[in-house]
Protein backbone atom coordinates (compact mmCIF):
# COMPACT_ATOMS: atom_id res chain seq x y z
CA UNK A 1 142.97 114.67 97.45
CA UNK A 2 144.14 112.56 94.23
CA UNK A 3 141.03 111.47 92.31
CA UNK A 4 140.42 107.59 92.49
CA UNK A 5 140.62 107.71 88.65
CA UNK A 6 143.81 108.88 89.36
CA UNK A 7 145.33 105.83 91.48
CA UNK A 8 143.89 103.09 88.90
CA UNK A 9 146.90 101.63 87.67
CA UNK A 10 145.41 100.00 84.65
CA UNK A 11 147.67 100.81 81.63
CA UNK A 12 150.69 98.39 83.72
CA UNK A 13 147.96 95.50 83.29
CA UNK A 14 148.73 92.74 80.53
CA UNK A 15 145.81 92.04 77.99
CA UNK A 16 145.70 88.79 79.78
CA UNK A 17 145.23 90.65 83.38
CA UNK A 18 142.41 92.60 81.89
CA UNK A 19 140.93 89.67 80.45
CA UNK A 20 140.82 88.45 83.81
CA UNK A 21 138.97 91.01 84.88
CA UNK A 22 136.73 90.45 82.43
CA UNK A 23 135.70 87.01 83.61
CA UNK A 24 136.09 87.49 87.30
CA UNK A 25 133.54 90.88 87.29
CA UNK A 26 131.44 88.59 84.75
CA UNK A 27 131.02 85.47 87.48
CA UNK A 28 130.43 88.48 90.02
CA UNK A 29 127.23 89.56 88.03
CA UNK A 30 125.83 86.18 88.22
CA UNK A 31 126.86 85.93 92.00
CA UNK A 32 125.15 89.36 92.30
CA UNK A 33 122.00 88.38 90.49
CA UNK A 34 121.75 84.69 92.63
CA UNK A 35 122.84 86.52 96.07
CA UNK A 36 119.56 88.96 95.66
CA UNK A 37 117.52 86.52 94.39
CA UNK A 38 118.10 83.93 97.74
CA UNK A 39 118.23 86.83 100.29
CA UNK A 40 117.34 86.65 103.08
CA UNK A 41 118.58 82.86 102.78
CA UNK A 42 121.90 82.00 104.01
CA UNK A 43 122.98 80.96 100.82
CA UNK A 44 121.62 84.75 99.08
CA UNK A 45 124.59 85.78 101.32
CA UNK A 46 127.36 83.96 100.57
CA UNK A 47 126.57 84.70 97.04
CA UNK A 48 127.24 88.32 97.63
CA UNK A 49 129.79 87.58 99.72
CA UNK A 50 131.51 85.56 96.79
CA UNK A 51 130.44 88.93 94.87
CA UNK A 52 132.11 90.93 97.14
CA UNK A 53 135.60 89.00 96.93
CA UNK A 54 135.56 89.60 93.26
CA UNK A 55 135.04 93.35 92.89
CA UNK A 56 137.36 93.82 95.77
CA UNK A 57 139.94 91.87 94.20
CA UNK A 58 139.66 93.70 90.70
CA UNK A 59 139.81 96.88 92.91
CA UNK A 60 143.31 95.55 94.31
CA UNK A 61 144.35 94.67 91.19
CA UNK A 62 144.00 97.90 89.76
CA UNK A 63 145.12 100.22 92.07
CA UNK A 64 148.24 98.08 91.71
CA UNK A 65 148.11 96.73 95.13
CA UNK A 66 150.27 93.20 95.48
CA UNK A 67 148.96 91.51 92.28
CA UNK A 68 150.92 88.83 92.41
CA UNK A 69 149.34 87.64 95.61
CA UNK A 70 146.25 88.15 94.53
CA UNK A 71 146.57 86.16 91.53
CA UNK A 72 147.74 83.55 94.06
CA UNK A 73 144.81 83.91 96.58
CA UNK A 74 142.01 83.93 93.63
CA UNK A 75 143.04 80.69 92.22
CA UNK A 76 141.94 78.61 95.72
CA UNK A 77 139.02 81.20 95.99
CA UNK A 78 137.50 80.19 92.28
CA UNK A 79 138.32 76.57 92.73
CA UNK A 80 136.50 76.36 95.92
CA UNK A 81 133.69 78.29 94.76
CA UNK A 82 133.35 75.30 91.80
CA UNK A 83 133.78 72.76 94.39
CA UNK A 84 131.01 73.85 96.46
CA UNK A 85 128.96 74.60 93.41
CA UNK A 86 129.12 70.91 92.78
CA UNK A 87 128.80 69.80 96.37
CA UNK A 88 125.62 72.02 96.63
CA UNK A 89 123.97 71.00 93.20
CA UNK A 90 125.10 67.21 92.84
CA UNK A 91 124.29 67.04 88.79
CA UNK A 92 123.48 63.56 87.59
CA UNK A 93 125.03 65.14 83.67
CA UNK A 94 125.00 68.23 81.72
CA UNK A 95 121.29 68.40 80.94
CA UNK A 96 120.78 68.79 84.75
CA UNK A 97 123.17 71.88 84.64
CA UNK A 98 121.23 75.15 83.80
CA UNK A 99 122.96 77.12 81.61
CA UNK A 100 123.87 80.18 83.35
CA UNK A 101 125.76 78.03 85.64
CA UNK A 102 127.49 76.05 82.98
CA UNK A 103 128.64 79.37 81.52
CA UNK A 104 129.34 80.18 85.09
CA UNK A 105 131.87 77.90 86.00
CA UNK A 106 133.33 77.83 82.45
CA UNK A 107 133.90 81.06 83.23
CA UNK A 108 135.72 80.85 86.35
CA UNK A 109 137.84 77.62 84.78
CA UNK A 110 139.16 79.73 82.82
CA UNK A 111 139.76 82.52 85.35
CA UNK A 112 141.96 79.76 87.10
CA UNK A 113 143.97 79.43 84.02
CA UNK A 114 144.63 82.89 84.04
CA UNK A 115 145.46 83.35 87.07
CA UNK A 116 147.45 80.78 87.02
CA UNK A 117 149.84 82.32 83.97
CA UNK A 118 149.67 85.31 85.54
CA UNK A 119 151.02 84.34 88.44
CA UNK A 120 153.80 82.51 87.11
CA UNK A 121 154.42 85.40 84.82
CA UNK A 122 154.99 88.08 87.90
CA UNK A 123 158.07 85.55 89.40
């Protein structure tokens, strides 16, 4: 049996891809750390659930498996996760925004813009 190590496709990835993965396993921490905290809340697990969508998508993406797609899939899978974010929280401004979650969804903004080059750059 081939060794997982083994079926990591990682040197085909761009430096962009892998900064990608940078930010998408970095706003899975922080989904990680909020989903244990709320448990056994609802909300604790759609956290990990959220959590769970980004490791398996950096799993997909390097084992090679239809990266294109998923760069296409995790752009309305971030966006909605900063929609509901805001729909959840309601800030009045900034100073209302705790900082983790600022960095947060600065974070996955700019996971959106890569994903969104990448997936222009796979056509």
């Amino acid at each position: 049996m081939a060794r997982m190590a083994d079926r990591f496709d990682l040197d085909s990835l761009s430096p962009l891809a892998r900064f990608g993965i940078v930010l998408a396993l970095s706003s899975a921490l922080v989904h990680l750390v909020l989903g244990v905290g709320f448990l056994p809340h609802p909300m604790g697990v759609a956290f990990l659930l959220a959590t769970g969508g980004f490791l398996g998508a950096v799993y997909l993406l390097a084992m090679g498996y239809r990266r294109r797609l998923l760069y296409l899939v995790g752009i309305p899978f971030v966006g909605i996760q900063i929609v509901l974010w805001y729909v959840f929280n309601r800030p009045a401004g900034l100073s209302d925004v705790p900082a983790v979650h600022l960095l947060d969804k600065l974070v996955q903004v700019a996971l959106i813009g890569v994903l969104v080059v990448l997936h222009r750059r796979e056509r």
